[in-house]
C-alpha atoms as a PDB file:
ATOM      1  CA  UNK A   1     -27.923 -11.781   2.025  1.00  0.00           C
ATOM      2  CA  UNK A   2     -28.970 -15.324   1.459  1.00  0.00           C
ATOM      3  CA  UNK A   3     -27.164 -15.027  -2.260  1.00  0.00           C
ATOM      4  CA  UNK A   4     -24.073 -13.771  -0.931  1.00  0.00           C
ATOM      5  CA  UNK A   5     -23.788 -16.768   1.525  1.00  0.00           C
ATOM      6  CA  UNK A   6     -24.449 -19.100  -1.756  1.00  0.00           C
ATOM      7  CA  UNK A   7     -21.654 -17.393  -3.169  1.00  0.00           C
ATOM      8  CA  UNK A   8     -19.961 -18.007  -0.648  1.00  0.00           C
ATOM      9  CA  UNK A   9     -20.763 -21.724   0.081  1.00  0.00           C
ATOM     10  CA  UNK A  10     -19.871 -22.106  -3.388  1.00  0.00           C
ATOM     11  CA  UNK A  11     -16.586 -21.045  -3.547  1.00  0.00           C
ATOM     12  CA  UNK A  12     -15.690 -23.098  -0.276  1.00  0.00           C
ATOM     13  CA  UNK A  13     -17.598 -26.340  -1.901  1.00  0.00           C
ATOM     14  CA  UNK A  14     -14.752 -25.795  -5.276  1.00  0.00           C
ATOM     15  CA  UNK A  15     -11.715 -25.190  -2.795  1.00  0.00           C
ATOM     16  CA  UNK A  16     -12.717 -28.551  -1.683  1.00  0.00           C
ATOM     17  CA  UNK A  17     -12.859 -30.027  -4.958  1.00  0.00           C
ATOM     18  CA  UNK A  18      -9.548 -28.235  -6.021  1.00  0.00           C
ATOM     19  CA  UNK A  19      -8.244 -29.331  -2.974  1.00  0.00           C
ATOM     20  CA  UNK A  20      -8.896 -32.944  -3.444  1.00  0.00           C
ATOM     21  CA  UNK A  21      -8.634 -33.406  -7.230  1.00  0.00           C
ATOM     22  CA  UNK A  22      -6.282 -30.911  -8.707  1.00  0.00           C
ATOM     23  CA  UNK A  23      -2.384 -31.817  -8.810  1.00  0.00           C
ATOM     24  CA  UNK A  24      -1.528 -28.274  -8.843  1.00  0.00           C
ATOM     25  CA  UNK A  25      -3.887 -27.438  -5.836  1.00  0.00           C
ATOM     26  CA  UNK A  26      -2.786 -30.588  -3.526  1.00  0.00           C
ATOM     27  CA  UNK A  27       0.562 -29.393  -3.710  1.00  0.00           C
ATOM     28  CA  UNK A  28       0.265 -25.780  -2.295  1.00  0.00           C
ATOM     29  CA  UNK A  29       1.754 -24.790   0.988  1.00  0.00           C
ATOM     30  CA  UNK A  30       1.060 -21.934   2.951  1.00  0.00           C
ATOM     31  CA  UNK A  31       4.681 -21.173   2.098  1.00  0.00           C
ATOM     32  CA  UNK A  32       4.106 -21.322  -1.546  1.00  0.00           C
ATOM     33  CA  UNK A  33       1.163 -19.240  -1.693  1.00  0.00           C
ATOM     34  CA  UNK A  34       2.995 -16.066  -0.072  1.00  0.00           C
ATOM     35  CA  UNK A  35       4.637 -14.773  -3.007  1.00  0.00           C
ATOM     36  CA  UNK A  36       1.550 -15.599  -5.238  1.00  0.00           C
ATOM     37  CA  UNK A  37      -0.875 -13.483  -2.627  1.00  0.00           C
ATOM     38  CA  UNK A  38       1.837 -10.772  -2.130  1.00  0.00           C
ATOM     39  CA  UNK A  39       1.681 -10.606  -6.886  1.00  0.00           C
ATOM     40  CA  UNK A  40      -2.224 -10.861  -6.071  1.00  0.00           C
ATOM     41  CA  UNK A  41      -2.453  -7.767  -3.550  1.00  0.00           C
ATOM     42  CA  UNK A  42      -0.254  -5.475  -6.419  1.00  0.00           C
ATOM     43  CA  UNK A  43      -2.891  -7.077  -8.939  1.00  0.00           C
ATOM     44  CA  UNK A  44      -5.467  -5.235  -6.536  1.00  0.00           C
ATOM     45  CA  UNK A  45      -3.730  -2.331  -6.006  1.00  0.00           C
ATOM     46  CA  UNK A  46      -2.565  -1.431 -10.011  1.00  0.00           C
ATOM     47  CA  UNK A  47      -6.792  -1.756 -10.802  1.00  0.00           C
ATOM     48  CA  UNK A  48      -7.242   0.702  -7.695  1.00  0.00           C
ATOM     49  CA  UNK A  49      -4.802   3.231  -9.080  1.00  0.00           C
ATOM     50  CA  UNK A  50      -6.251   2.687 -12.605  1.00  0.00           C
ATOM     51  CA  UNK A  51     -10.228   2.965 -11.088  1.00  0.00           C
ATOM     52  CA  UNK A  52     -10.740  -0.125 -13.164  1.00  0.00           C
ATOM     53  CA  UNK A  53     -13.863  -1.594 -11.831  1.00  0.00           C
ATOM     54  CA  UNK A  54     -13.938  -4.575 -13.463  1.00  0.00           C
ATOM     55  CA  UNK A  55     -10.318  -5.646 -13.013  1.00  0.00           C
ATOM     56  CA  UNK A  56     -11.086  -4.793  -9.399  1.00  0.00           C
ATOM     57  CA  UNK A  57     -13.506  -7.195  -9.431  1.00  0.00           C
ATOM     58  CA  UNK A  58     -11.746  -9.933 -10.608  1.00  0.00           C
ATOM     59  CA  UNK A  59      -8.805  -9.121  -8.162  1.00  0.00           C
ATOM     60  CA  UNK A  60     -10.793  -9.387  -5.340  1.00  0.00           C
ATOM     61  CA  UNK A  61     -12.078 -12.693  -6.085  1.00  0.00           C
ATOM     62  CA  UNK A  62      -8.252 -13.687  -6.476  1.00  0.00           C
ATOM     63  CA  UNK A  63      -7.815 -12.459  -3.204  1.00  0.00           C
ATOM     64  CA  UNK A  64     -10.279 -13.845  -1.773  1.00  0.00           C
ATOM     65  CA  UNK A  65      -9.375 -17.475  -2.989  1.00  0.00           C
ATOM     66  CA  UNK A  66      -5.943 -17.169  -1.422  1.00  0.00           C
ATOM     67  CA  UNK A  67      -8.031 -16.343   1.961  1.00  0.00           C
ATOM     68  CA  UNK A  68      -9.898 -19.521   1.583  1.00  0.00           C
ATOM     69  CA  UNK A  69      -6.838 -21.321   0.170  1.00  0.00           C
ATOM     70  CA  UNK A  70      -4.684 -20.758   3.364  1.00  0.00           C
ATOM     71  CA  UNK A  71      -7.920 -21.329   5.847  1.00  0.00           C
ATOM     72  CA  UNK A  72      -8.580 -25.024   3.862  1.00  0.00           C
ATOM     73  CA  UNK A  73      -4.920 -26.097   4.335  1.00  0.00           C
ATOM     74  CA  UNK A  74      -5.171 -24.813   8.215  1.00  0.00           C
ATOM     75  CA  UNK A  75      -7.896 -26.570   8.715  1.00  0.00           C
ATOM     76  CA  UNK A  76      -6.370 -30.119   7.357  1.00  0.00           C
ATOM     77  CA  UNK A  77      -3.553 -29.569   9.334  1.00  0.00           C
ATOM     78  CA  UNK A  78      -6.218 -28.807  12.894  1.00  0.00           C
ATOM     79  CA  UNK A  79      -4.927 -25.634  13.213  1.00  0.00           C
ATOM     80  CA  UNK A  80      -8.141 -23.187  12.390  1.00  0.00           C
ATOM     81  CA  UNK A  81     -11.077 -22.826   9.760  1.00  0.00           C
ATOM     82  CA  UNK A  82     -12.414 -20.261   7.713  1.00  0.00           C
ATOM     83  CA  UNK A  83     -15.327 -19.905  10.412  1.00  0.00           C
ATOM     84  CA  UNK A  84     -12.492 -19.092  12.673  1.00  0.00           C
ATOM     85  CA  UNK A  85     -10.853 -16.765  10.971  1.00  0.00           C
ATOM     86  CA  UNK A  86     -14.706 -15.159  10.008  1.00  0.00           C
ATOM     87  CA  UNK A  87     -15.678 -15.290  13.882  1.00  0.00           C
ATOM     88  CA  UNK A  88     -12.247 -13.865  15.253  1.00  0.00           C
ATOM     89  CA  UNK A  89     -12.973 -10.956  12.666  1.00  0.00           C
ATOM     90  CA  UNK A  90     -16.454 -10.348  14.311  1.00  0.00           C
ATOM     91  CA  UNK A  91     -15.204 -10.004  17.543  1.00  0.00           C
ATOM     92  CA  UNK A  92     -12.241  -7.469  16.808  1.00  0.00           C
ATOM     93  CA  UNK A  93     -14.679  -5.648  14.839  1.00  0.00           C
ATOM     94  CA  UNK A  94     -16.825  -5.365  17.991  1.00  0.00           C
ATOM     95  CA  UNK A  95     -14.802  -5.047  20.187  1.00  0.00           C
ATOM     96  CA  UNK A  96     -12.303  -1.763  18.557  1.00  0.00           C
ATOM     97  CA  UNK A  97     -16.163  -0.059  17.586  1.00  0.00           C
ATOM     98  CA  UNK A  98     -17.522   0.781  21.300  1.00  0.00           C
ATOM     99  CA  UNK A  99     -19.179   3.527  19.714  1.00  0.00           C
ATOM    100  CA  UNK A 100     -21.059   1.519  17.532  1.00  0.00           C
ATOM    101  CA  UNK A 101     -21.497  -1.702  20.121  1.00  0.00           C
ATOM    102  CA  UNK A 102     -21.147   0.327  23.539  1.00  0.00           C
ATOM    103  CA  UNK A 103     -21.244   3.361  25.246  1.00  0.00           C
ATOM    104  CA  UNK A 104     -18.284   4.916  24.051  1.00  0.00           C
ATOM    105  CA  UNK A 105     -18.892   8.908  22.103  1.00  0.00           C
ATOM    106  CA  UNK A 106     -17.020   9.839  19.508  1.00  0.00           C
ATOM    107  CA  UNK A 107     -16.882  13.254  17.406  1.00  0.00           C
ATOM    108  CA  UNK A 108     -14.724  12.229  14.667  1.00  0.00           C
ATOM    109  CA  UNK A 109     -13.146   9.383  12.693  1.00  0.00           C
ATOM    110  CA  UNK A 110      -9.705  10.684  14.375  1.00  0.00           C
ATOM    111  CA  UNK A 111     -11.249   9.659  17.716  1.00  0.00           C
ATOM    112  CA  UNK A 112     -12.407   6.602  16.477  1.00  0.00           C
ATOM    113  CA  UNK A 113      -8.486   5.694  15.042  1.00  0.00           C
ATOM    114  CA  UNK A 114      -7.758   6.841  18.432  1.00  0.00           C
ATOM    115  CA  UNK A 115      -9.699   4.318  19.998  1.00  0.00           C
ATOM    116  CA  UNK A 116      -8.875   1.651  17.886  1.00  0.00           C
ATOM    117  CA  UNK A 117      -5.487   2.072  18.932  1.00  0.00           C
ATOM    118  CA  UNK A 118      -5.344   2.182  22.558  1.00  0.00           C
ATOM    119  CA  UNK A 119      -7.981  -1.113  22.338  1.00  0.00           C
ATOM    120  CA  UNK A 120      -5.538  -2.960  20.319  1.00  0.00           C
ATOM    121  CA  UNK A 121      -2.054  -1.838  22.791  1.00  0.00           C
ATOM    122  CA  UNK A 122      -4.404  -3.328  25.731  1.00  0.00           C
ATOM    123  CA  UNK A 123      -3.916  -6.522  24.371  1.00  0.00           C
ATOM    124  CA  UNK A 124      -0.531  -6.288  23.878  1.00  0.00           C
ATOM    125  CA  UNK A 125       3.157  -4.785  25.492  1.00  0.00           C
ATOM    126  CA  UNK A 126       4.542  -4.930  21.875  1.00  0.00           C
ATOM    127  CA  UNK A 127       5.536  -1.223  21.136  1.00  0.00           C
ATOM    128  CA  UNK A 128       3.002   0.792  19.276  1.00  0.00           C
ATOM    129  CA  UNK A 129       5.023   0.457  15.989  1.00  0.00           C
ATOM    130  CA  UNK A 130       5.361  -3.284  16.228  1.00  0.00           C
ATOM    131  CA  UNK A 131       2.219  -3.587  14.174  1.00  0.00           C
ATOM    132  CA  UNK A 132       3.708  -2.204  11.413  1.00  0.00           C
ATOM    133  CA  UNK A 133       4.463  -4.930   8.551  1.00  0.00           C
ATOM    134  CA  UNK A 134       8.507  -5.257   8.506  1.00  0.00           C
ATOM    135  CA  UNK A 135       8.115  -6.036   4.775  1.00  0.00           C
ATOM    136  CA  UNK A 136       5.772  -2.767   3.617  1.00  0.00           C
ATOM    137  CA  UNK A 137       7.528  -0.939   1.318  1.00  0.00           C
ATOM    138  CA  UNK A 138       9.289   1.799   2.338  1.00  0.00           C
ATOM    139  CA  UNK A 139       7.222   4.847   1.659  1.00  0.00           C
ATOM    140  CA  UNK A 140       3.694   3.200   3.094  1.00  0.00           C
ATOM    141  CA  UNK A 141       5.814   2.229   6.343  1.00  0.00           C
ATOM    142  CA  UNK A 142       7.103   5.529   6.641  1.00  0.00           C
ATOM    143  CA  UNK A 143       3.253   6.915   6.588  1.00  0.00           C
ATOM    144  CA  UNK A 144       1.753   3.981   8.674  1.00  0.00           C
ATOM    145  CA  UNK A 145       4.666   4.351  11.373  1.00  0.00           C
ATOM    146  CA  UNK A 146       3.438   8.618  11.458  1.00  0.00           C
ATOM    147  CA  UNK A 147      -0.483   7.816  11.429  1.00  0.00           C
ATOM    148  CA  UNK A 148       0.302   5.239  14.486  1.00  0.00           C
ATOM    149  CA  UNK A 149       2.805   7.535  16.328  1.00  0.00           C
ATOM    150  CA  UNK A 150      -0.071  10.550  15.813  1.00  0.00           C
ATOM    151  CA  UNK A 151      -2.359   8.281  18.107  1.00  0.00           C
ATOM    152  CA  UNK A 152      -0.567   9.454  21.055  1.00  0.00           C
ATOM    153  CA  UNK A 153      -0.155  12.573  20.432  1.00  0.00           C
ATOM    154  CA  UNK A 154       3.260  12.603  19.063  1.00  0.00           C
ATOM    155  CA  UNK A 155       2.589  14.765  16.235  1.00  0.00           C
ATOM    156  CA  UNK A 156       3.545  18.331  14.837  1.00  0.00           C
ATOM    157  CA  UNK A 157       0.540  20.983  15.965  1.00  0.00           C
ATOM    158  CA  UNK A 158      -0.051  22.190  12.025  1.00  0.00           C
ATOM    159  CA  UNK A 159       1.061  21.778   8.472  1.00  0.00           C
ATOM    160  CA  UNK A 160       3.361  24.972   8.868  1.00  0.00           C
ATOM    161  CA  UNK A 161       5.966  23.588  10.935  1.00  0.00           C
ATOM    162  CA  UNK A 162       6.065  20.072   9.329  1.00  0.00           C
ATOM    163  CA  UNK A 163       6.730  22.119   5.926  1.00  0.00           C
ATOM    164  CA  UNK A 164       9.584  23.870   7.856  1.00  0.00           C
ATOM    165  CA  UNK A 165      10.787  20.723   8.322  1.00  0.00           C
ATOM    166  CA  UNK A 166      11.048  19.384   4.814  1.00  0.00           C
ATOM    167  CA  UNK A 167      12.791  22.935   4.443  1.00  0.00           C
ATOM    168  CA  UNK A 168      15.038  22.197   7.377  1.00  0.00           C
ATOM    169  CA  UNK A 169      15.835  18.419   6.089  1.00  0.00           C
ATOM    170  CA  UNK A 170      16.073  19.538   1.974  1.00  0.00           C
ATOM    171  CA  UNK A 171      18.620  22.316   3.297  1.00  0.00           C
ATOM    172  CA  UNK A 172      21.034  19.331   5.303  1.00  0.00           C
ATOM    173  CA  UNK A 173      19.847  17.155   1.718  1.00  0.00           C
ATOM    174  CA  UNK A 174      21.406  20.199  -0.327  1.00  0.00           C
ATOM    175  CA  UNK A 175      24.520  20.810   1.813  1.00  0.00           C
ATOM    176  CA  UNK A 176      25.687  17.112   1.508  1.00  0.00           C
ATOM    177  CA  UNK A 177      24.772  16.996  -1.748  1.00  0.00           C
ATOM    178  CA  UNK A 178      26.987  19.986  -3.349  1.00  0.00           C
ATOM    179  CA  UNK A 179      29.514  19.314  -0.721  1.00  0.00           C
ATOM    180  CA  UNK A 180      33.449  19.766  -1.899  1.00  0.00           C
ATOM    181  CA  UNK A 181      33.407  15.663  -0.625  1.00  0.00           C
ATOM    182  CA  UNK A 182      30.449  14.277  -0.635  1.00  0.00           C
ATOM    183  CA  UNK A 183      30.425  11.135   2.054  1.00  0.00           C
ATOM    184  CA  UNK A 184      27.436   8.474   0.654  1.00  0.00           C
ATOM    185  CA  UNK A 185      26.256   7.433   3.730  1.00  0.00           C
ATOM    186  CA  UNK A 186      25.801  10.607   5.124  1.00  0.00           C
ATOM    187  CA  UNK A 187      23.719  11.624   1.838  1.00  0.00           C
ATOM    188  CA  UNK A 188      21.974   8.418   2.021  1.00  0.00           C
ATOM    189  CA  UNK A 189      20.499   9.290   5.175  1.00  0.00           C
ATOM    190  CA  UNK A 190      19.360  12.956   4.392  1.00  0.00           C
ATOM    191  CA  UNK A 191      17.718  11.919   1.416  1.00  0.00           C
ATOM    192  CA  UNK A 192      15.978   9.375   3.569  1.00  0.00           C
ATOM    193  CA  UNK A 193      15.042  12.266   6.290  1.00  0.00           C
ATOM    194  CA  UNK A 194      14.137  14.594   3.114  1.00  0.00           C
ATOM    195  CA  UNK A 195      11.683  12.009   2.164  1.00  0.00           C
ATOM    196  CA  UNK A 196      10.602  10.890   5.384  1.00  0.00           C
ATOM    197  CA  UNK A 197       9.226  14.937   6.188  1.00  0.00           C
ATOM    198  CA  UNK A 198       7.829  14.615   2.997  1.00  0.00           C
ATOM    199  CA  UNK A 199       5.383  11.812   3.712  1.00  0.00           C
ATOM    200  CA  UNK A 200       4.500  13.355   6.791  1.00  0.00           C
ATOM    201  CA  UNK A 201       3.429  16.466   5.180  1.00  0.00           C
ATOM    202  CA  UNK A 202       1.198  14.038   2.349  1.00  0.00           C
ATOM    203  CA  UNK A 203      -0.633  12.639   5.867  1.00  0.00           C
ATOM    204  CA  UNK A 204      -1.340  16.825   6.892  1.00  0.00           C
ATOM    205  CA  UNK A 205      -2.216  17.534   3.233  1.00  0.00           C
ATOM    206  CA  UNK A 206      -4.373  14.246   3.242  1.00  0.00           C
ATOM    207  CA  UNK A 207      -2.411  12.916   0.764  1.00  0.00           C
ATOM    208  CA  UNK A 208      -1.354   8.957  -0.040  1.00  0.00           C
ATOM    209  CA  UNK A 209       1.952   9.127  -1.003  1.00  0.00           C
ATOM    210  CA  UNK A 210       2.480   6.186  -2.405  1.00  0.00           C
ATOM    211  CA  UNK A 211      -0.640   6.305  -4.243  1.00  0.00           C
ATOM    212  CA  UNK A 212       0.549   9.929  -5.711  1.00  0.00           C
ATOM    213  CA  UNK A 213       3.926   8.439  -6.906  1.00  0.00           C
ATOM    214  CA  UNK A 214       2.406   5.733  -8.637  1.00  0.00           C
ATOM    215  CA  UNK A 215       0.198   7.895 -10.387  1.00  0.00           C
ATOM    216  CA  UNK A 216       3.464   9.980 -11.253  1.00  0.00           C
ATOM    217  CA  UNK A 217       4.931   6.684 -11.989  1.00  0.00           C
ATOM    218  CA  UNK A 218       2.290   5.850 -14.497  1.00  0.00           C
ATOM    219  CA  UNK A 219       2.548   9.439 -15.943  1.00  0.00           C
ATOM    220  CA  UNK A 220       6.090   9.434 -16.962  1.00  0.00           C
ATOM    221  CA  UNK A 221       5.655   5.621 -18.415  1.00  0.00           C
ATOM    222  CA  UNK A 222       3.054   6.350 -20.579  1.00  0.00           C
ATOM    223  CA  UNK A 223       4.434   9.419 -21.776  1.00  0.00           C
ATOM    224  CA  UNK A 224       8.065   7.997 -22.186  1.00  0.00           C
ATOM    225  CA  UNK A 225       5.978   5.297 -24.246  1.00  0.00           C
ATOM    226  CA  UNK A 226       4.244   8.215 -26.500  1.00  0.00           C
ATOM    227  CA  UNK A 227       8.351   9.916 -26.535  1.00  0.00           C
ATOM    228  CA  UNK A 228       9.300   6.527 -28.255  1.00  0.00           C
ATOM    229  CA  UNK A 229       6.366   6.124 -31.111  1.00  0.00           C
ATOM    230  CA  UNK A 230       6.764   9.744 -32.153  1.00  0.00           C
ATOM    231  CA  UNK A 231      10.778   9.086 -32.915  1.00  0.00           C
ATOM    232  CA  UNK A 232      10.074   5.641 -34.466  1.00  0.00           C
ATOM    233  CA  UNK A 233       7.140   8.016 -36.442  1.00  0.00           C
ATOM    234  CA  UNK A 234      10.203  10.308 -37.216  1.00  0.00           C
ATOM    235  CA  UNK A 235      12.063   6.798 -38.404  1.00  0.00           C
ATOM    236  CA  UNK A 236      14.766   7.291 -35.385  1.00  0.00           C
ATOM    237  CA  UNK A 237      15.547   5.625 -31.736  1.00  0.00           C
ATOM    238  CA  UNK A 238      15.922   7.696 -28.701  1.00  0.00           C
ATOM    239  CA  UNK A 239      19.207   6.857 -28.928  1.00  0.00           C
ATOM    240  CA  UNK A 240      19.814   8.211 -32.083  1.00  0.00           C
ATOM    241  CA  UNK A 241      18.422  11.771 -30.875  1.00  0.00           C
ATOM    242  CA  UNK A 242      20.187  14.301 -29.144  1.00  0.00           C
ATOM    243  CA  UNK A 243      18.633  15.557 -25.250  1.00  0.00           C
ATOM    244  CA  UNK A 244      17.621  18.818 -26.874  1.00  0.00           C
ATOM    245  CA  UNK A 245      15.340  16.789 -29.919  1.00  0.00           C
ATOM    246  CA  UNK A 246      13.689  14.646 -27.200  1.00  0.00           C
ATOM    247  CA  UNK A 247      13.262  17.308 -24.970  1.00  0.00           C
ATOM    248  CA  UNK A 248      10.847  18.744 -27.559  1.00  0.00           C
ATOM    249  CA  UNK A 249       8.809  15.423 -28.157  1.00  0.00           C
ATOM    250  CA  UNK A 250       8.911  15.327 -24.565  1.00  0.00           C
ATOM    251  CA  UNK A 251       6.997  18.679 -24.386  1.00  0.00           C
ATOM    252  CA  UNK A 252       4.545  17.321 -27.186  1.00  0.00           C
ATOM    253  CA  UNK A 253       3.663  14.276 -25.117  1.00  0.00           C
ATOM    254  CA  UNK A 254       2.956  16.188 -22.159  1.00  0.00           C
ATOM    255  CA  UNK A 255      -0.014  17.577 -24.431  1.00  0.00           C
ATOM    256  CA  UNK A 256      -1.437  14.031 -24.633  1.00  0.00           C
ATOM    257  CA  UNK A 257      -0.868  12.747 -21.709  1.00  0.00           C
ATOM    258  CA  UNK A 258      -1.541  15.696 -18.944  1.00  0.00           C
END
């Protein structure tokens, strides 16, 4: 414990010298810094998805900066310290675990999500679903808004009748799709519904979606990557090469890269 908080003082005591001494540092807002933590969080998230430990590492001690970056410029302007932000922490930690710092029994970490929950709506007459970052991307608000909206019970009873209703919305997907006129909007929104039943099935399957499609993601660019070096191996672009040719160095790559 006592070299953590070292660590800790340390990187506070070089804030304060970057603060104070470096042009680049004196200039920061916490406007300017949004975009750079928003890069920063991917940063984190890419070594996640790649289970690279010592990129994850590093990535947390750039996120970390930025959370002592914004708490030194709050506290020049009177508005709150890093303590602050450290104390206010504590409490909402206590305070959302009353099975850990009260009386409360739980049975299950569904109980305890439960919990945490109906704690944090006492505090507020925002809508359950106002918690939910207007600026997550699409697919992890679709899952957060389902995990939040399961807390009170709104929430199919098994993974059988969500699946019939990704059958139910890939049918209306289908019919709009193939239709004699096909209206864009109207397609638009199916394909939305289509994928919106398919993220709640992930949550019954216990699957991160977004997580799974960047694996997928990662998949197809590395073997697409592969696709190219065996037609420049062949001396020829993918250009150059007819669906049917690629098709088989596709099938080769797939091999390589499972």
């Amino acid at each position: 414990m006592e070299a953590n908080l070292k660590a800790f003082e340390r990187v506070l005591n070089i804030m304060d010298d970057l603060r104070n001494k470096c042009p680049w540092d004196k200039k920061q807002t916490i406007e300017s810094l949004r975009i750079l933590t928003i890069e920063e969080t991917y940063e984190l998230a890419d070594a996640i998805t790649k289970k690279d430990m010592t990129s994850l590492k590093e990535e947390l001690g750039d996120l970390l900066l930025h959370i002592v970056f914004y708490s030194k410029i709050a506290s020049e302007t009177g508005d709150f310290t890093i303590a602050n932000v450290m104390d206010d922490l504590c409490e909402k930690l206590i305070e959302r675990h009353p099975h850990i710092y009260g009386d409360v029994v739980v049975e299950n970490e569904e109980q305890v999500k439960q919990n945490w929950e109906q704690i944090k709506q006492k505090k507020t007459n925002r809508s359950l679903l106002a918690g939910v970052p207007v600026s997550l991307p699409a697919l992890v608000k679709a899952y957060r808004m389902q995990e939040k909206a399961k807390q009170v019970g709104f929430e199919w009873e098994n993974k059988h009748q969500v699946w019939e209703k990704v059958e139910e919305e890939l049918n209306e997907f289908k019919e709009e799709a193939f239709a004699s006129e096909i209206h864009h909007e109207h397609l638009e929104k199916e394909f939305g519904d289509l994928l919106f039943s398919l993220v709640n099935l992930s949550r019954y399957l216990n699957i991160d979606p977004e997580a799974a499609l960047e694996k997928t993601n990662l998949k197809f660019y590395n073997r697409f990557n592969l696709m190219e070096k065996m037609a420049s191996d062949q001396e020829k672009k993918l250009h150059e090469m007819k669906l049917e040719e690629m098709d088989v160095l596709w099938n080769k790559t797939k091999k390589q890269v499972p």
